[in-house]
N, C-alpha and C. Protein backbone atom coordinates (compact mmCIF):
# COMPACT_ATOMS: atom_id res chain seq x y z
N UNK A 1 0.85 -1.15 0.00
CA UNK A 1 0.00 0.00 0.00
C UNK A 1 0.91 1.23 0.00
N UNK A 2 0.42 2.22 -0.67
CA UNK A 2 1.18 3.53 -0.77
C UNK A 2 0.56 4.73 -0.21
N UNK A 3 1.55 5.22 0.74
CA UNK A 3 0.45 6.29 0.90
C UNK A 3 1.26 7.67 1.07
N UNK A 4 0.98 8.87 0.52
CA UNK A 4 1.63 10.00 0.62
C UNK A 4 2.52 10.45 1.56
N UNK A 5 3.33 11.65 1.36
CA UNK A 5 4.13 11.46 2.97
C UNK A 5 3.23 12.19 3.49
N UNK A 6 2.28 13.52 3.37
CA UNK A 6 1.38 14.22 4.41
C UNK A 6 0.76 12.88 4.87
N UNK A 7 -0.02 12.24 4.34
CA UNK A 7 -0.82 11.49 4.74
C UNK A 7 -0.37 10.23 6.28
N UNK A 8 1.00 10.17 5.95
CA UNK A 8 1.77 9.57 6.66
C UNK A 8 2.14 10.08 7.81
N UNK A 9 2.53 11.33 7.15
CA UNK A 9 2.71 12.52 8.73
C UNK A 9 1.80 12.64 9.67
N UNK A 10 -0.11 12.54 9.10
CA UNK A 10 -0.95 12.95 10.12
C UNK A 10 -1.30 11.65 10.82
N UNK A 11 -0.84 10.16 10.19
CA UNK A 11 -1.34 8.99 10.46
C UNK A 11 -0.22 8.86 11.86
N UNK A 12 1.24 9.52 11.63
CA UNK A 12 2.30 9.45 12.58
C UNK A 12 1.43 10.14 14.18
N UNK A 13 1.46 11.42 13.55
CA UNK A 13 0.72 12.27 14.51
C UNK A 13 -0.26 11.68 15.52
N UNK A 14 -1.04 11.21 15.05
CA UNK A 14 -2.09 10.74 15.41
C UNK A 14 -2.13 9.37 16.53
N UNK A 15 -1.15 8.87 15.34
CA UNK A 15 -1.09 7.43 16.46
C UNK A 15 0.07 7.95 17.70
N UNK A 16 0.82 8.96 17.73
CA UNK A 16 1.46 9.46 18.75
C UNK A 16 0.64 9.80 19.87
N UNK A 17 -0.82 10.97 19.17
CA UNK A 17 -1.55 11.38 20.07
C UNK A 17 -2.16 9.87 20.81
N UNK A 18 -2.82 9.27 20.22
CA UNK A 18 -3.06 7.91 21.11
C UNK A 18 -2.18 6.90 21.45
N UNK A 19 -0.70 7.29 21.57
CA UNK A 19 0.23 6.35 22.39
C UNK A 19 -0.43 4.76 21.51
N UNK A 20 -0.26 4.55 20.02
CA UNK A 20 0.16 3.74 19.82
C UNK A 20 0.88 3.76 18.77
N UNK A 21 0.76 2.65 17.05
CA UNK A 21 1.87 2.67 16.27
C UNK A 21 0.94 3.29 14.81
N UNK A 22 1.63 3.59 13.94
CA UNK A 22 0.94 3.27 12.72
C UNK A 22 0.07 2.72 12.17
N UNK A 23 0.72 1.01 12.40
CA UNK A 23 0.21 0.05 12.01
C UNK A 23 -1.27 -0.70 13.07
N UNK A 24 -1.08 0.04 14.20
CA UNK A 24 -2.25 -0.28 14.77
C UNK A 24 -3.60 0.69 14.42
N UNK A 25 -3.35 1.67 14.35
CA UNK A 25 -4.18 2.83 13.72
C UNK A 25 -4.43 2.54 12.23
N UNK A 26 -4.18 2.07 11.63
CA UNK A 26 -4.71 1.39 10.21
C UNK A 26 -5.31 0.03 10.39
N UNK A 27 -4.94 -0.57 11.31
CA UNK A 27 -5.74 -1.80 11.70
C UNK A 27 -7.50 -1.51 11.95
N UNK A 28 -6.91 -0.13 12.95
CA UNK A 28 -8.49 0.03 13.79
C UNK A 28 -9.01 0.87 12.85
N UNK A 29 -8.39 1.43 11.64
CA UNK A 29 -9.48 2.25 10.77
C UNK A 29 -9.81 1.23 9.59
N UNK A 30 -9.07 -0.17 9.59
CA UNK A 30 -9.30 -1.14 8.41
C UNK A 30 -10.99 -2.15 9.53
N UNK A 31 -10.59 -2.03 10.11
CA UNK A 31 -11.93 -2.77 11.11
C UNK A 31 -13.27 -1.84 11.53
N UNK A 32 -12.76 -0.61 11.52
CA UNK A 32 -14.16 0.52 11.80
C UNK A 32 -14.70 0.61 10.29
N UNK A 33 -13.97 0.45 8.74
CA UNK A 33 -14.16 0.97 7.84
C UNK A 33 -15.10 -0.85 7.55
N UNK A 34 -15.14 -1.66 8.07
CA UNK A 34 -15.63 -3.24 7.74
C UNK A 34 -16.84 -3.07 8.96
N UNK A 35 -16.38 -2.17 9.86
CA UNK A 35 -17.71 -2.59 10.86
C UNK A 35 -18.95 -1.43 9.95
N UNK A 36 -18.70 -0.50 9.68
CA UNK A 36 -19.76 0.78 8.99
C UNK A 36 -20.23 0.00 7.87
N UNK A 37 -19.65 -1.00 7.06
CA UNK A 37 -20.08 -1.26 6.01
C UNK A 37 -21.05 -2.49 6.44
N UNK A 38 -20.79 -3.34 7.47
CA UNK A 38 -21.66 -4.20 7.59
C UNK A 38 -23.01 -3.63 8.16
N UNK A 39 -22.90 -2.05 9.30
CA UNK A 39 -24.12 -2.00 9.89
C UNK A 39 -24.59 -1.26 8.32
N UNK A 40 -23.83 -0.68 7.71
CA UNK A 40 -24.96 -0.03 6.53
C UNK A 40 -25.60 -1.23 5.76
N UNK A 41 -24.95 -3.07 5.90
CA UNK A 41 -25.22 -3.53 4.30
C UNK A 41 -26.59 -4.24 5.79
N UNK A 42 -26.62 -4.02 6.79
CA UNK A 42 -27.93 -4.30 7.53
C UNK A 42 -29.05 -3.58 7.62
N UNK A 43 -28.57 -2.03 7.59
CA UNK A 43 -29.52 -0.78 7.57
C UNK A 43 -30.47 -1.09 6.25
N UNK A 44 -29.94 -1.55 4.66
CA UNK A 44 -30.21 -1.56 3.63
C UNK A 44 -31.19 -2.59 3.41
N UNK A 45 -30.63 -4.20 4.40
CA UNK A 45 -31.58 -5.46 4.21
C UNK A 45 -32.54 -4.98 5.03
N UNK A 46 -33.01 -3.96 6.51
CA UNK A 46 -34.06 -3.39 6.70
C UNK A 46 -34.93 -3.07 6.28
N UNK A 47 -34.34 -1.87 5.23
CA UNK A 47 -35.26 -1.19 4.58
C UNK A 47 -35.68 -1.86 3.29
N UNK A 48 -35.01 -3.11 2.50
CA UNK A 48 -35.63 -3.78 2.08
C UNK A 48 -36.70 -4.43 2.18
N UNK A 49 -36.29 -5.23 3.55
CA UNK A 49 -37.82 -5.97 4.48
C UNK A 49 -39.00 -5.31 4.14
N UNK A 50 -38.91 -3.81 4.87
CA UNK A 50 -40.15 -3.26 4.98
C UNK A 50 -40.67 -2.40 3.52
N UNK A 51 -39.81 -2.76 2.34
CA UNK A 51 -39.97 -2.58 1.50
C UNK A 51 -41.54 -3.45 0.82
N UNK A 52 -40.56 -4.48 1.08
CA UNK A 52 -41.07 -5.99 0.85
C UNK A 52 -42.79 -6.03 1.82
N UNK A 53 -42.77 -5.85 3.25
CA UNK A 53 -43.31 -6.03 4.33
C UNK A 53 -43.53 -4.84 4.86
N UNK A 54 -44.33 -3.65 4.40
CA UNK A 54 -44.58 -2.55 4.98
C UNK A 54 -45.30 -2.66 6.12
N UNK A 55 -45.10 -2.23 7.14
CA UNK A 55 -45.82 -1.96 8.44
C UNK A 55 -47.35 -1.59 8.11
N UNK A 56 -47.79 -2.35 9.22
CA UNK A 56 -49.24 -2.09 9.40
C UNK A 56 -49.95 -0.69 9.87
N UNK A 57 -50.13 0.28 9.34
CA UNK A 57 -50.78 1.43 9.61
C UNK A 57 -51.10 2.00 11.22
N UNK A 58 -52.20 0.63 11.39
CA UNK A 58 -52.57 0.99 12.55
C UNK A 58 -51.29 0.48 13.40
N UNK A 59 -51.06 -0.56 13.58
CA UNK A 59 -49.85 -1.21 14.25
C UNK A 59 -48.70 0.38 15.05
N UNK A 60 -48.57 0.79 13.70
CA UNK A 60 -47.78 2.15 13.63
C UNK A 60 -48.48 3.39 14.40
N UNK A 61 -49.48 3.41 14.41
CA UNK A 61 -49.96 4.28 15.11
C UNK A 61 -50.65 4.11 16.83
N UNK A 62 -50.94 2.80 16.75
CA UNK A 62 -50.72 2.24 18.03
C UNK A 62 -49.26 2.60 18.91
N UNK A 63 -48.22 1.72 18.06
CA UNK A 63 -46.83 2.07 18.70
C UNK A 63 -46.67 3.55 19.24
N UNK A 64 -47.26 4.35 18.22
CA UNK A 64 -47.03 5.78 18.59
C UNK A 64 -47.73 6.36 19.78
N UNK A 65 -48.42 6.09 20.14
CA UNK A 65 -49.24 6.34 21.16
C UNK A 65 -49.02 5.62 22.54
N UNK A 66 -48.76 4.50 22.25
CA UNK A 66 -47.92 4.15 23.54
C UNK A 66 -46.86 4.64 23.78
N UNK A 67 -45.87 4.90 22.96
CA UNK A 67 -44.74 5.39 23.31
C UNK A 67 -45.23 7.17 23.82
N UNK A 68 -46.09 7.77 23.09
CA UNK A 68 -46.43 9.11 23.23
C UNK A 68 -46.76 8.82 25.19
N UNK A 69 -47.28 8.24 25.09
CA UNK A 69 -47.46 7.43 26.96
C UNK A 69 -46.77 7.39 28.08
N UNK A 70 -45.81 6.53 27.05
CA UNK A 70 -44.81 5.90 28.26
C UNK A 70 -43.20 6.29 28.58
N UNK A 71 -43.04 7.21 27.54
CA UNK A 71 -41.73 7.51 27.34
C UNK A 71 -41.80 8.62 27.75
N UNK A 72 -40.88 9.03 29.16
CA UNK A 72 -40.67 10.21 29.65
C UNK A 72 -40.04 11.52 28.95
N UNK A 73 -40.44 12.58 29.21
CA UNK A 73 -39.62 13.72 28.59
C UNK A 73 -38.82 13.73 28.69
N UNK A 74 -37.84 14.32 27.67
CA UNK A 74 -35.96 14.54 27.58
C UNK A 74 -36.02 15.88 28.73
């Protein structure tokens, strides 16, 4: 893999600021960049489902009203 020298400089930087190496800081951005893609390729089979399986109207408006209920103010 190739990567620029700025690019290298801020990856240095960085893993300094968190007291570790390079190569661990590309690890944890090669595993955050695999974890985002799996919750998005789940977000997507969701909204497929209910593509497929749209919610029941009332169902939905039930939910809403209980929650309008039971869920305390922020």
């Amino acid at each position: 893999m190739q990567l620029d020298d700025e690019l290298v400089a801020q990856l240095d930087r960085l893993a300094a600021r968190l007291g570790t190496n390079r190569s661990e800081l590309l690890r944890r951005g090669a595993q955050a960049v695999i974890t985002a893609e799996d919750l998005a390729d789940a977000d997507r089979e969701l909204v497929a489902a209910y593509r497929r399986h749209p919610a029941d109207p009332a169902l939905v408006q039930s939910a809403r009203r209980l929650a309008a209920q039971t869920v305390p103010a922020w």
